[in-house]
PDB file of N, CA and C in Angstrom:
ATOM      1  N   UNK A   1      89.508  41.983 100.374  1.00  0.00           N
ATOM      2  CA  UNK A   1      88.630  40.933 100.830  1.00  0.00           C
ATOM      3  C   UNK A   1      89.165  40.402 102.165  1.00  0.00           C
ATOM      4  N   UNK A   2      88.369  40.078 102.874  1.00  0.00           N
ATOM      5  CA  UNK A   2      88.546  39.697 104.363  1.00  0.00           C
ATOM      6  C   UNK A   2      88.923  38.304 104.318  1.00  0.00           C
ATOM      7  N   UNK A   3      89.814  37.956 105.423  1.00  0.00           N
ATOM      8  CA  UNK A   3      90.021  35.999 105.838  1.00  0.00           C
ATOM      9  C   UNK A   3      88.516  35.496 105.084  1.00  0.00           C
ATOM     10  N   UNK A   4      87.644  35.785 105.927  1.00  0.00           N
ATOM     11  CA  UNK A   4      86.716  35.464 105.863  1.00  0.00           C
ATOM     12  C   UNK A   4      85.730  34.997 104.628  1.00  0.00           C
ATOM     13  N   UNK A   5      85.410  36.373 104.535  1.00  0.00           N
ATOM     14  CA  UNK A   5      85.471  36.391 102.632  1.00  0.00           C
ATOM     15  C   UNK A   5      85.674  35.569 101.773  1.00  0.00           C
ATOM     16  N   UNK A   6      86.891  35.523 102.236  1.00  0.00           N
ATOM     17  CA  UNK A   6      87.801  34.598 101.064  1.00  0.00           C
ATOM     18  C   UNK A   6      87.412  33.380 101.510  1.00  0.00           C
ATOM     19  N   UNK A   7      87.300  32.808 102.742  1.00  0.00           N
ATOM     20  CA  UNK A   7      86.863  30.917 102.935  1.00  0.00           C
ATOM     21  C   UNK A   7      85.801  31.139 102.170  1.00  0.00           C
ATOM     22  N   UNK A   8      84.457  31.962 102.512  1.00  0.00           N
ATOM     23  CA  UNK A   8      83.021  31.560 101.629  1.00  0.00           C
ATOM     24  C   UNK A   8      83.368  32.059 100.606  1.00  0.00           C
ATOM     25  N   UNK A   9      84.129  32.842  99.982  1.00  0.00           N
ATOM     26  CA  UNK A   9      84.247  32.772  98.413  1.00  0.00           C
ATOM     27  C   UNK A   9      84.785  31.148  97.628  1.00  0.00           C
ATOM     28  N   UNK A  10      85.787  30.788  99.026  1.00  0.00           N
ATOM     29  CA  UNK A  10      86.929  29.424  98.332  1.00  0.00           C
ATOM     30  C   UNK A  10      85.760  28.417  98.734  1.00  0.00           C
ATOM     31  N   UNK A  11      85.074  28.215  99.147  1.00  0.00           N
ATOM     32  CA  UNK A  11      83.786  27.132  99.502  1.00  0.00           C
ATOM     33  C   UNK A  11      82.743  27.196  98.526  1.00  0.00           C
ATOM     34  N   UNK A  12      82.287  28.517  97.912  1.00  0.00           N
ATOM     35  CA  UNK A  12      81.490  28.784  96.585  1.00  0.00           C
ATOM     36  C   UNK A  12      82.038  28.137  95.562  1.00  0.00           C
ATOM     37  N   UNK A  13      83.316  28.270  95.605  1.00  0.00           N
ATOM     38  CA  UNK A  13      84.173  27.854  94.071  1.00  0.00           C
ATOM     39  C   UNK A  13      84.228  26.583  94.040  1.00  0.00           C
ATOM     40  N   UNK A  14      84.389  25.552  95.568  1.00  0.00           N
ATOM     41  CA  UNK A  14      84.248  23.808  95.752  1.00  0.00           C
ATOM     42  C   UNK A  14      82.799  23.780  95.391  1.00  0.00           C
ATOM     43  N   UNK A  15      82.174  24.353  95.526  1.00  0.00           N
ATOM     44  CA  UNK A  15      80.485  23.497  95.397  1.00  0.00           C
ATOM     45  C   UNK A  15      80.555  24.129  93.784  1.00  0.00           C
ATOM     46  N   UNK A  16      80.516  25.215  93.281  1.00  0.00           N
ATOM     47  CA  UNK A  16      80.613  24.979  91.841  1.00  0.00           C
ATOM     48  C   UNK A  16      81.340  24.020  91.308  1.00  0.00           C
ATOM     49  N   UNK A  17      82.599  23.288  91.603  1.00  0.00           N
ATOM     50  CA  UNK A  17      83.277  22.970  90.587  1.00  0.00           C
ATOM     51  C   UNK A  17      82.929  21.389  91.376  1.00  0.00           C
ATOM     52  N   UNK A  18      82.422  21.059  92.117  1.00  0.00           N
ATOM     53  CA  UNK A  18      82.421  19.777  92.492  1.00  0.00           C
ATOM     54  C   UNK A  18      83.373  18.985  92.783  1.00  0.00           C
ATOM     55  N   UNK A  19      84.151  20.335  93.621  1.00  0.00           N
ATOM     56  CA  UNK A  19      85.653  19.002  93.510  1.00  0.00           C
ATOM     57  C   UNK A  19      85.413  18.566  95.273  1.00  0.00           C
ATOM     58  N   UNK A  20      85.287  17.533  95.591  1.00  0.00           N
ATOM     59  CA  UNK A  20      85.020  16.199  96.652  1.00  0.00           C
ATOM     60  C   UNK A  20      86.256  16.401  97.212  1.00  0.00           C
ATOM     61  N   UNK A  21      87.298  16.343  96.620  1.00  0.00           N
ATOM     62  CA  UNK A  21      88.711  16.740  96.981  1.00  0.00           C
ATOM     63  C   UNK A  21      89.494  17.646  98.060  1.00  0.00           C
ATOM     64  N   UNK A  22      88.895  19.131  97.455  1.00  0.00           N
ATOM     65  CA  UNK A  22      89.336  20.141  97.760  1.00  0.00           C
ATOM     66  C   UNK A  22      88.537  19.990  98.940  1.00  0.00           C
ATOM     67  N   UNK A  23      87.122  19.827  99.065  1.00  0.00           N
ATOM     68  CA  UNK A  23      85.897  20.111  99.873  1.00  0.00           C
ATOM     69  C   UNK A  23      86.334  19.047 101.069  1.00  0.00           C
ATOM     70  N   UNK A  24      86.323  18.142 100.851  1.00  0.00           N
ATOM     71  CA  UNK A  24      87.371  17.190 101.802  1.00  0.00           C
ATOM     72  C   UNK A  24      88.608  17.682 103.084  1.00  0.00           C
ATOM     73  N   UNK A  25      89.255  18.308 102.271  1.00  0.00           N
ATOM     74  CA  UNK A  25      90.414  19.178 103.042  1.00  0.00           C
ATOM     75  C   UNK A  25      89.985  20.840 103.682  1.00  0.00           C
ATOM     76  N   UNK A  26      88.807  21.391 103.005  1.00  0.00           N
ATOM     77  CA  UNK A  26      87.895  22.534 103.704  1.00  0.00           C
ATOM     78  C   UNK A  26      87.510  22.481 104.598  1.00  0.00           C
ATOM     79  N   UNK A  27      86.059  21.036 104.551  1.00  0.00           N
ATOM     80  CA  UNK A  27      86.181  21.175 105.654  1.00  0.00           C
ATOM     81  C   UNK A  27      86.757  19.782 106.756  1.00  0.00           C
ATOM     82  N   UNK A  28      85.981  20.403 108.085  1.00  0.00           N
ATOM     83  CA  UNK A  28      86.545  19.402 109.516  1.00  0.00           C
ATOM     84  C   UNK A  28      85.787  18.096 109.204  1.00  0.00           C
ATOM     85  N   UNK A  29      86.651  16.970 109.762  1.00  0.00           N
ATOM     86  CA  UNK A  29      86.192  15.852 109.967  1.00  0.00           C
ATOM     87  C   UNK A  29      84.615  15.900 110.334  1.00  0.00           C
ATOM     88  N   UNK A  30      84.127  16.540 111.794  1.00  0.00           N
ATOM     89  CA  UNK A  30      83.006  16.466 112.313  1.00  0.00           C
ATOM     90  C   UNK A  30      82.205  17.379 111.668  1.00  0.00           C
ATOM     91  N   UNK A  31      82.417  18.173 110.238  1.00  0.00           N
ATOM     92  CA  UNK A  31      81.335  18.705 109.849  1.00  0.00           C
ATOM     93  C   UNK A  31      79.966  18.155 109.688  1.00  0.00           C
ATOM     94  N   UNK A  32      78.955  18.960 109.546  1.00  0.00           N
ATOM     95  CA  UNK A  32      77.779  18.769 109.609  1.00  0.00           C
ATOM     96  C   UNK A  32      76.892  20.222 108.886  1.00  0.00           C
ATOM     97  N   UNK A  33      76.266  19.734 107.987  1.00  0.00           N
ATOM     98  CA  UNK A  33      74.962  20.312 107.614  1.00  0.00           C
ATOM     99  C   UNK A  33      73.608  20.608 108.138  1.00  0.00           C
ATOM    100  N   UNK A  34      73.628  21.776 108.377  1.00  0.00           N
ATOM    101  CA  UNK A  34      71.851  21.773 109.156  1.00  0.00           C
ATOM    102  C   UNK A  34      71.570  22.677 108.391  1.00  0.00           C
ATOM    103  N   UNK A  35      69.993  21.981 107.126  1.00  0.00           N
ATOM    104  CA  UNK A  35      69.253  22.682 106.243  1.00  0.00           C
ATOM    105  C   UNK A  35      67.699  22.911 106.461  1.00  0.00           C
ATOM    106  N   UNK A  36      67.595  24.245 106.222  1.00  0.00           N
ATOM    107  CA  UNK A  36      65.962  24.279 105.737  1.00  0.00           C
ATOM    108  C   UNK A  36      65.841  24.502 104.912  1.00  0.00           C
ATOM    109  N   UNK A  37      65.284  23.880 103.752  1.00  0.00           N
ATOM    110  CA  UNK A  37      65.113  24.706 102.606  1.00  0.00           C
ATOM    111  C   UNK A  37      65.772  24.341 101.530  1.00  0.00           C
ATOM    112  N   UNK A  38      66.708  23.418 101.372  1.00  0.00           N
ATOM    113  CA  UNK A  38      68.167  23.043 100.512  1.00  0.00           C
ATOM    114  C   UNK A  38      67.984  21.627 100.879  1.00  0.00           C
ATOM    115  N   UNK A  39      69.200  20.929 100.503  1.00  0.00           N
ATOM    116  CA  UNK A  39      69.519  19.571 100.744  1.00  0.00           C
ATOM    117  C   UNK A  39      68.896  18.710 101.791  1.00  0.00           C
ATOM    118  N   UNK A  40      68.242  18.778 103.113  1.00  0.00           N
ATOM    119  CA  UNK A  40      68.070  18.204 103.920  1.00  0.00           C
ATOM    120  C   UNK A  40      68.228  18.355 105.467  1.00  0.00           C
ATOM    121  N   UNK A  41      67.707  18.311 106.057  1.00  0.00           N
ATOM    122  CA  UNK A  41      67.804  18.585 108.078  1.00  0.00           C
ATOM    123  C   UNK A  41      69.355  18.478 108.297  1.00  0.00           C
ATOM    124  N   UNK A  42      70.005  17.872 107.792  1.00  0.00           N
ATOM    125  CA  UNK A  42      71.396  17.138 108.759  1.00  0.00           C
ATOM    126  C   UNK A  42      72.322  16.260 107.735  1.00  0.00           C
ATOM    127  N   UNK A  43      73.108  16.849 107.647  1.00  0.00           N
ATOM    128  CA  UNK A  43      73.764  16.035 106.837  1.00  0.00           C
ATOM    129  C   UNK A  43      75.464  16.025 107.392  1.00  0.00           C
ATOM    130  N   UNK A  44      75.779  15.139 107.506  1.00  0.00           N
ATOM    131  CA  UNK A  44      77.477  14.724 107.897  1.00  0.00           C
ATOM    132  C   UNK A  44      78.327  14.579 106.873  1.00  0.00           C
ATOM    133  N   UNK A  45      79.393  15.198 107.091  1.00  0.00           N
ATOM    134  CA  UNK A  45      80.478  15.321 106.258  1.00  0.00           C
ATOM    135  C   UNK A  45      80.410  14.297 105.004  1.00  0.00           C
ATOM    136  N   UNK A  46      80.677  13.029 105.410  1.00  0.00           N
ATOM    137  CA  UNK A  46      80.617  11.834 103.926  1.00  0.00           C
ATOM    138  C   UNK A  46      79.486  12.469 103.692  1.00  0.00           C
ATOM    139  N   UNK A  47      77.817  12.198 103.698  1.00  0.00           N
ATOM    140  CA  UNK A  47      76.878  12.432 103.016  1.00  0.00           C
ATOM    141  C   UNK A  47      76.764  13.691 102.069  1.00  0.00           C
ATOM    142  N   UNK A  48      77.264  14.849 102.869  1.00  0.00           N
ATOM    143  CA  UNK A  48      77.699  16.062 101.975  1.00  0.00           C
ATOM    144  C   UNK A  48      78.530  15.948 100.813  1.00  0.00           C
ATOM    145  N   UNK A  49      79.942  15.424 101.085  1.00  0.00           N
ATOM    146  CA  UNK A  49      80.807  14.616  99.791  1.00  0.00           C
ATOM    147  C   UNK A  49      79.778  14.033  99.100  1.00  0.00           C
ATOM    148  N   UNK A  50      79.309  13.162  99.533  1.00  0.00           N
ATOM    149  CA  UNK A  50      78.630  12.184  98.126  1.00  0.00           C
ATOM    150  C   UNK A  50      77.525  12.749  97.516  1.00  0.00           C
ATOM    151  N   UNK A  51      76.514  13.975  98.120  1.00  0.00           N
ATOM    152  CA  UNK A  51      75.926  14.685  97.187  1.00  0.00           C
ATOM    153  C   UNK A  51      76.209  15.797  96.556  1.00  0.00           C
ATOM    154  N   UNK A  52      77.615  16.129  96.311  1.00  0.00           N
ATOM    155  CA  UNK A  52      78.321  17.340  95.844  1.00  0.00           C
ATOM    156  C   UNK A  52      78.135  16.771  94.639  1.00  0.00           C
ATOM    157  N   UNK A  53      78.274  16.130  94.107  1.00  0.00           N
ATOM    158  CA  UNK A  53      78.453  15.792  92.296  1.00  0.00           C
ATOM    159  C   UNK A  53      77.157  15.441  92.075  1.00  0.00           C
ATOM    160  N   UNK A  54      76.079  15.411  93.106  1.00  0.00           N
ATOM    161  CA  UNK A  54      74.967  15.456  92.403  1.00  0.00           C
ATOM    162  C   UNK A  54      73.877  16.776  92.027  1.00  0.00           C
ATOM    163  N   UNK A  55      75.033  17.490  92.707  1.00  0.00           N
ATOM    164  CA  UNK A  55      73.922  18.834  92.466  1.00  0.00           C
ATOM    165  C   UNK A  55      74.735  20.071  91.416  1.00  0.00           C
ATOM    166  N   UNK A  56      74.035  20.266  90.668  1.00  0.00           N
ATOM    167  CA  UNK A  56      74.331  20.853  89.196  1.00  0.00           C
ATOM    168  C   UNK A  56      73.993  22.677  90.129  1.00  0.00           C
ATOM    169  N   UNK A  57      75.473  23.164  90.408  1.00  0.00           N
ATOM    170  CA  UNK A  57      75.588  24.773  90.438  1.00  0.00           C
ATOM    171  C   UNK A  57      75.978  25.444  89.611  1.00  0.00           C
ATOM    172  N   UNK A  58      74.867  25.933  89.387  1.00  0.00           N
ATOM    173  CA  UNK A  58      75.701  26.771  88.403  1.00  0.00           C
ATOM    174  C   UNK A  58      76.246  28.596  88.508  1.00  0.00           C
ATOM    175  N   UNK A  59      75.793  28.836  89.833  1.00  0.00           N
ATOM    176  CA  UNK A  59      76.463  29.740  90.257  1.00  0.00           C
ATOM    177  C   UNK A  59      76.319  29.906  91.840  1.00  0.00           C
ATOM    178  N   UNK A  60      76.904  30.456  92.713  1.00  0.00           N
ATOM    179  CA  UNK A  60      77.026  30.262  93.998  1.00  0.00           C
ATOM    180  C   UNK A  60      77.577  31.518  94.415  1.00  0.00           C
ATOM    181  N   UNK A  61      77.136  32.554  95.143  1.00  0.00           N
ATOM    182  CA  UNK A  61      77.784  33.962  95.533  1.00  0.00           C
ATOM    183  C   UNK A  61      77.377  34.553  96.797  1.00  0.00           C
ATOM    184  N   UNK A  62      78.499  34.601  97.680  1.00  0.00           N
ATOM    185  CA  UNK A  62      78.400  34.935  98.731  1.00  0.00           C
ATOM    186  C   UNK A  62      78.251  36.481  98.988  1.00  0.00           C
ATOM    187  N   UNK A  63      77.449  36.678  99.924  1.00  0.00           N
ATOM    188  CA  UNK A  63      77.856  38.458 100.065  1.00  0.00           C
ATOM    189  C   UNK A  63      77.469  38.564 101.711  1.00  0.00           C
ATOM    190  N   UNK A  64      77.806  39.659 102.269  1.00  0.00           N
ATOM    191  CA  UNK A  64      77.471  40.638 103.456  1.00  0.00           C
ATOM    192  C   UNK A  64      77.772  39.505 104.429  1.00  0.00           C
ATOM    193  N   UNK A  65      79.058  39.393 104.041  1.00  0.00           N
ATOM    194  CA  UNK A  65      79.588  38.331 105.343  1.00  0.00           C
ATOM    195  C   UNK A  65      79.978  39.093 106.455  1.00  0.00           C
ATOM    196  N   UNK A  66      80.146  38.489 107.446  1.00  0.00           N
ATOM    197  CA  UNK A  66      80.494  39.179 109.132  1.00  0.00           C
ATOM    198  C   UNK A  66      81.372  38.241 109.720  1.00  0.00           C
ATOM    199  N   UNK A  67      81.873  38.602 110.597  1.00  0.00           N
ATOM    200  CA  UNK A  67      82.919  37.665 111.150  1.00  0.00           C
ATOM    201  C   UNK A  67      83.424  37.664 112.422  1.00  0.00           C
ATOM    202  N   UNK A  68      82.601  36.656 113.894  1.00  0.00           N
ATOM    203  CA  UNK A  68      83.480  37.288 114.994  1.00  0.00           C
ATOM    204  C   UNK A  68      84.182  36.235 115.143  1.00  0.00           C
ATOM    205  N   UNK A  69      85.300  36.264 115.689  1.00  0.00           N
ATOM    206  CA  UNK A  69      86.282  34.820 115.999  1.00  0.00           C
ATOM    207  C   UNK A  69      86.419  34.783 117.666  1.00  0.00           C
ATOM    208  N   UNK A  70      86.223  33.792 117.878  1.00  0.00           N
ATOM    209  CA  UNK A  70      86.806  33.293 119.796  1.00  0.00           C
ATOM    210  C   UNK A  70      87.279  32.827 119.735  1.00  0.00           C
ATOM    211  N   UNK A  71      88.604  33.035 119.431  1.00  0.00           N
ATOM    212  CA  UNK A  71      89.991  32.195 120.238  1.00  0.00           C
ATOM    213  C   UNK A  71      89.837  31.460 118.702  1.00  0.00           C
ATOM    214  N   UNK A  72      89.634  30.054 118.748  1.00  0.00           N
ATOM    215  CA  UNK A  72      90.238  28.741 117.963  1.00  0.00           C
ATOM    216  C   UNK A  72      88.819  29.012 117.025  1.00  0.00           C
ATOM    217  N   UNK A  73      87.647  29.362 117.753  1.00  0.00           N
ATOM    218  CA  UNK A  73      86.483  28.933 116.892  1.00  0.00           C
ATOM    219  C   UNK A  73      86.312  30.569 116.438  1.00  0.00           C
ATOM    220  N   UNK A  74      85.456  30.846 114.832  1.00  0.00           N
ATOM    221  CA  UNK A  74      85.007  31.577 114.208  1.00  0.00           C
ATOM    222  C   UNK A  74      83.630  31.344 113.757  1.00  0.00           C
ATOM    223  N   UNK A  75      82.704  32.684 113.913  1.00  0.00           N
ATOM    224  CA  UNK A  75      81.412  32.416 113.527  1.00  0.00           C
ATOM    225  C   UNK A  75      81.025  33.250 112.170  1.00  0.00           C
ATOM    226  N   UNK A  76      80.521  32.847 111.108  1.00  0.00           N
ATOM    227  CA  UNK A  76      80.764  33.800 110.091  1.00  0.00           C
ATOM    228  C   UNK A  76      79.238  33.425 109.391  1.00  0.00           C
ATOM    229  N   UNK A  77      78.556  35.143 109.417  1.00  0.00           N
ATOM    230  CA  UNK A  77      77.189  35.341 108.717  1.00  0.00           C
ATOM    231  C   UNK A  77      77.550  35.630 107.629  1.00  0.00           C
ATOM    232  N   UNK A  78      76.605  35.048 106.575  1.00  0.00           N
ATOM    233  CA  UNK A  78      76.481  35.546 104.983  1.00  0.00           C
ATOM    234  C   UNK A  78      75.193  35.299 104.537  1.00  0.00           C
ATOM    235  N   UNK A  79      75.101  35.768 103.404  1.00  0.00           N
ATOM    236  CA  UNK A  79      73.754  35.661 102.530  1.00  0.00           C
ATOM    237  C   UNK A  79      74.591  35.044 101.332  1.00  0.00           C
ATOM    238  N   UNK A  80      73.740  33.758 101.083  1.00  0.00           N
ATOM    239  CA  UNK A  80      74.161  33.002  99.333  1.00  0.00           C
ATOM    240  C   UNK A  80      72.989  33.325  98.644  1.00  0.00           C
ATOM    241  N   UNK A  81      73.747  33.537  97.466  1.00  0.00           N
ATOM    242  CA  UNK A  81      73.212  33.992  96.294  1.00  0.00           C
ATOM    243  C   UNK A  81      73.016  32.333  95.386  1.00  0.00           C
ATOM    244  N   UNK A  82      72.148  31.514  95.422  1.00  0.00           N
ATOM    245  CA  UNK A  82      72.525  29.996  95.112  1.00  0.00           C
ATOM    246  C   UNK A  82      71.573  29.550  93.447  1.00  0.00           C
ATOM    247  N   UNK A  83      72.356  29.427  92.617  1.00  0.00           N
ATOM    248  CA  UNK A  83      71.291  28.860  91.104  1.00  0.00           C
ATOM    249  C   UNK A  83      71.886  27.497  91.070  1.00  0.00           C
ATOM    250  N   UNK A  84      70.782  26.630  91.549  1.00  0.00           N
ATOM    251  CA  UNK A  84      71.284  25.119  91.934  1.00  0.00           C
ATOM    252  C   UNK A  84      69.884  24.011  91.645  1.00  0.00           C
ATOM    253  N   UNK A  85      70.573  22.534  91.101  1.00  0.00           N
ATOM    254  CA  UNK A  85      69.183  21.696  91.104  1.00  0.00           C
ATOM    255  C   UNK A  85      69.691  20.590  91.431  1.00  0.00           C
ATOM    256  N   UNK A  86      69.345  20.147  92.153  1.00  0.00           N
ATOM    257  CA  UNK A  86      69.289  18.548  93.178  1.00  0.00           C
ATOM    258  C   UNK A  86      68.032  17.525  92.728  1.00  0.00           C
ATOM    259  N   UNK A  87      69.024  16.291  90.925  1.00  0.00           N
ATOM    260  CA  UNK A  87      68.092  15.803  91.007  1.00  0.00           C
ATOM    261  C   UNK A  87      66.647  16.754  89.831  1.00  0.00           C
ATOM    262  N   UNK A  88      65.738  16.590  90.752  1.00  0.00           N
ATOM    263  CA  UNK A  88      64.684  17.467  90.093  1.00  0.00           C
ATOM    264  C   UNK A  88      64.437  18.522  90.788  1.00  0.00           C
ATOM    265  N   UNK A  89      64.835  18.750  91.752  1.00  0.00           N
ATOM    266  CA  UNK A  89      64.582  19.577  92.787  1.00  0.00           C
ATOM    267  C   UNK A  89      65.108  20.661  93.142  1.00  0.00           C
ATOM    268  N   UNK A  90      64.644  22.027  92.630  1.00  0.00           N
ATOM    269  CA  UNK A  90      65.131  23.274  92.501  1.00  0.00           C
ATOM    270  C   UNK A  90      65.517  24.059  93.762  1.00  0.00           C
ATOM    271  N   UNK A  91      66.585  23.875  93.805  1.00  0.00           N
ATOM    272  CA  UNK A  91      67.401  25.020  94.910  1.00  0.00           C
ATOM    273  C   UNK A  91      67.741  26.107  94.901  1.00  0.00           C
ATOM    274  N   UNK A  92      67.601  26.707  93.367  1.00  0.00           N
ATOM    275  CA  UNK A  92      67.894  28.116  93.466  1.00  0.00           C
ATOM    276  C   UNK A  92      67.329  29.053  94.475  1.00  0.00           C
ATOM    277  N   UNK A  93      67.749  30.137  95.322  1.00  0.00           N
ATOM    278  CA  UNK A  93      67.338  31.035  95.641  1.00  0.00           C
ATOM    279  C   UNK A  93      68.408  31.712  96.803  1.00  0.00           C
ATOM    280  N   UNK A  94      67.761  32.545  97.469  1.00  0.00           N
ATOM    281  CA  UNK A  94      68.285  33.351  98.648  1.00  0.00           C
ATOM    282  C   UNK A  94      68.614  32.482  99.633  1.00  0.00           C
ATOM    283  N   UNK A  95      70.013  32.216 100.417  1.00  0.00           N
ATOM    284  CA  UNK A  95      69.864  31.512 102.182  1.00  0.00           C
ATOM    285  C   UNK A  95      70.939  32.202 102.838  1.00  0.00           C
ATOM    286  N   UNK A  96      70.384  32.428 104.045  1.00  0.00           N
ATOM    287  CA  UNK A  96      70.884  32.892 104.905  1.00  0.00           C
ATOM    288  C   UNK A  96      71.861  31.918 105.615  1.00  0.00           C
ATOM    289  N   UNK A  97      73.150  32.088 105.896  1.00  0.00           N
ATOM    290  CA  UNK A  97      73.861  30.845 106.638  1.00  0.00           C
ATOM    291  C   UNK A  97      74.721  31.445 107.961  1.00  0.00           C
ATOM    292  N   UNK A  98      74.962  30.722 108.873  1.00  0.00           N
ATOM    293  CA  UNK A  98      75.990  30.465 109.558  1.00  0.00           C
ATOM    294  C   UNK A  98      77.264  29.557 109.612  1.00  0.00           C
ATOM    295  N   UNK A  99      77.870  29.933 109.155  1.00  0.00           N
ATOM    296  CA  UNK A  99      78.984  29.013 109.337  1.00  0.00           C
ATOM    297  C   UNK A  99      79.779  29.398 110.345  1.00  0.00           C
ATOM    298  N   UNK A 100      80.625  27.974 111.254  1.00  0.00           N
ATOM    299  CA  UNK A 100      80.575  28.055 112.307  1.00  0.00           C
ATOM    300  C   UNK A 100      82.458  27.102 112.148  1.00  0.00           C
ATOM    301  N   UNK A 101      83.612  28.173 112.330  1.00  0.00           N
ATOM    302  CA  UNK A 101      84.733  27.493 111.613  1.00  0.00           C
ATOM    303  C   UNK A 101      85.240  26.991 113.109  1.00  0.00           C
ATOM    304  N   UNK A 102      86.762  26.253 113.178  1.00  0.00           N
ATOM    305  CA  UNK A 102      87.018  25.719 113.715  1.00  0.00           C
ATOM    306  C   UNK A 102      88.746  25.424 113.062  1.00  0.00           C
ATOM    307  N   UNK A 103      90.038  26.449 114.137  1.00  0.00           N
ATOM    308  CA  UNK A 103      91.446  25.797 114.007  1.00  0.00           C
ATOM    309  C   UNK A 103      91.422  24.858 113.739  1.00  0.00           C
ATOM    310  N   UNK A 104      92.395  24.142 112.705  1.00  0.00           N
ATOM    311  CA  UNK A 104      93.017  22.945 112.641  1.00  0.00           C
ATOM    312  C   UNK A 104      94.094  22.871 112.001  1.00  0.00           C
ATOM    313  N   UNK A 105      95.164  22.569 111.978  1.00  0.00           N
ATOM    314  CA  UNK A 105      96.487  22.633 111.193  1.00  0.00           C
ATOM    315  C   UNK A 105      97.071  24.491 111.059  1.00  0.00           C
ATOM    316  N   UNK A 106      96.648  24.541 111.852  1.00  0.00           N
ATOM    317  CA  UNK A 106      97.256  26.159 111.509  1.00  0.00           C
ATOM    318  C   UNK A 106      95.860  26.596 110.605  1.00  0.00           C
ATOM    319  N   UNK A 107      94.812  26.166 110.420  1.00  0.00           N
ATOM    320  CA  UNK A 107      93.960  27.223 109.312  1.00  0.00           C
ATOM    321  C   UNK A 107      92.386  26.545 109.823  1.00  0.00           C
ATOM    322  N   UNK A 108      91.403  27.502 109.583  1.00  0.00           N
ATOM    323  CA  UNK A 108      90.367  27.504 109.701  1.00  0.00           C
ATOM    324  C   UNK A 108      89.939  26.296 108.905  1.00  0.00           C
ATOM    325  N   UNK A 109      88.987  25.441 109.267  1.00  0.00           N
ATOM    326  CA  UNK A 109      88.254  24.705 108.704  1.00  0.00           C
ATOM    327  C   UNK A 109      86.797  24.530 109.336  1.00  0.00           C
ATOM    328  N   UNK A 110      85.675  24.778 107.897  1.00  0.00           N
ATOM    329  CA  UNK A 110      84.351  24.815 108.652  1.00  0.00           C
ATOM    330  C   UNK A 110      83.798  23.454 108.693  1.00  0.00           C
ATOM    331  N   UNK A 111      83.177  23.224 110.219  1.00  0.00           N
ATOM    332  CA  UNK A 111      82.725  22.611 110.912  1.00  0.00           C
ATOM    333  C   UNK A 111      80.965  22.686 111.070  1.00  0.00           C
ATOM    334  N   UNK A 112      80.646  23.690 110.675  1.00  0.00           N
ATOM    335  CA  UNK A 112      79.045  23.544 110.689  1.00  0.00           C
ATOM    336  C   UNK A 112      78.648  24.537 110.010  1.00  0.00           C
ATOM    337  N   UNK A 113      77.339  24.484 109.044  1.00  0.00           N
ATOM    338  CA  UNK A 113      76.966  25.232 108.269  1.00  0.00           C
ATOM    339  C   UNK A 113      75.774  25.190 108.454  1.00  0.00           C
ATOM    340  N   UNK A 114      74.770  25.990 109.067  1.00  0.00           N
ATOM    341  CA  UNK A 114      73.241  26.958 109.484  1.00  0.00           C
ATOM    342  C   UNK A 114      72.777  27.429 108.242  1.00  0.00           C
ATOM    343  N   UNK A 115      71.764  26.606 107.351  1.00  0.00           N
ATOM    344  CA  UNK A 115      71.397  27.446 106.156  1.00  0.00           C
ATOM    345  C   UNK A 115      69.856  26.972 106.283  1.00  0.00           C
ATOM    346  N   UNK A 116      69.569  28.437 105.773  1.00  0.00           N
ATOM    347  CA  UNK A 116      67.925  28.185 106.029  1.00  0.00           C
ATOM    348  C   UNK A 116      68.010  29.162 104.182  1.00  0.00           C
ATOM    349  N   UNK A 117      66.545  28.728 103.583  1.00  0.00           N
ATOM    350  CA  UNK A 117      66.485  29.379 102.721  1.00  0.00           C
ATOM    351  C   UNK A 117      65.596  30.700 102.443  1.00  0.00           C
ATOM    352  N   UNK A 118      65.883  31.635 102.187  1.00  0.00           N
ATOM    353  CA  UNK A 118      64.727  32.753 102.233  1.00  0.00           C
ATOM    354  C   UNK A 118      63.276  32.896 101.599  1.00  0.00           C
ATOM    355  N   UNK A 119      62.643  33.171 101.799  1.00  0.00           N
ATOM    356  CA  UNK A 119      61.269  33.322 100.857  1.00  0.00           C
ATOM    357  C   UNK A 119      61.608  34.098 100.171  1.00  0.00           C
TER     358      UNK A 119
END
């Protein structure tokens, strides 16, 4: 399994298990959410924390990730595999993402996440 890989595998396993914690130290201060299709247009780091324990995953699987890195910043394509409900509001399905990492302490931490959901 690739660096890579392994962050969206270790980021699948925080949004399953809801730990606020771990997800906290993943990602960057200035993260940010940009959704179509899922949670909402824009969402900033706290707001992301505080709707992690509200959304019931029950499975989360990354595949056909890619990975180019420049220097400090990394750009990394995947397809999620997502069985999720927000609320009443069914999220399961296909999304395509970008995540968009960023050095810090010696280790990658993602900084922006591009998810649109598939038809």
């Amino acid at each position: 399994m690739s660096e890579f890989e392994e962050l969206e595998a270790q980021w699948a396993r925080i949004v399953e298990a809801r730990d606020a914690g771990a997800a906290r130290e993943f990602l960057a201060d200035d993260f940010v959410l940009s959704s179509t299709g899922g949670v909402g247009p824009s969402v900033p780091k706290d707001e992301w924390l505080a709707a992690l324990d509200e959304i019931d995953t029950r499975s989360l699987v990354p595949r056909d990730v890619d990975a180019r890195v420049f220097g400090e910043v990394a750009v990394v394509s995947a397809r999620l595999r997502w069985d999720a409900t927000l609320r009443e509001q069914d999220l399961t399905g296909d999304y395509a993402v970008t995540d968009v990492f960023t050095r810090g302490g010696g280790r990658w931490l993602a900084s922006w996440r591009i998810s649109v959901r598939l038809p």
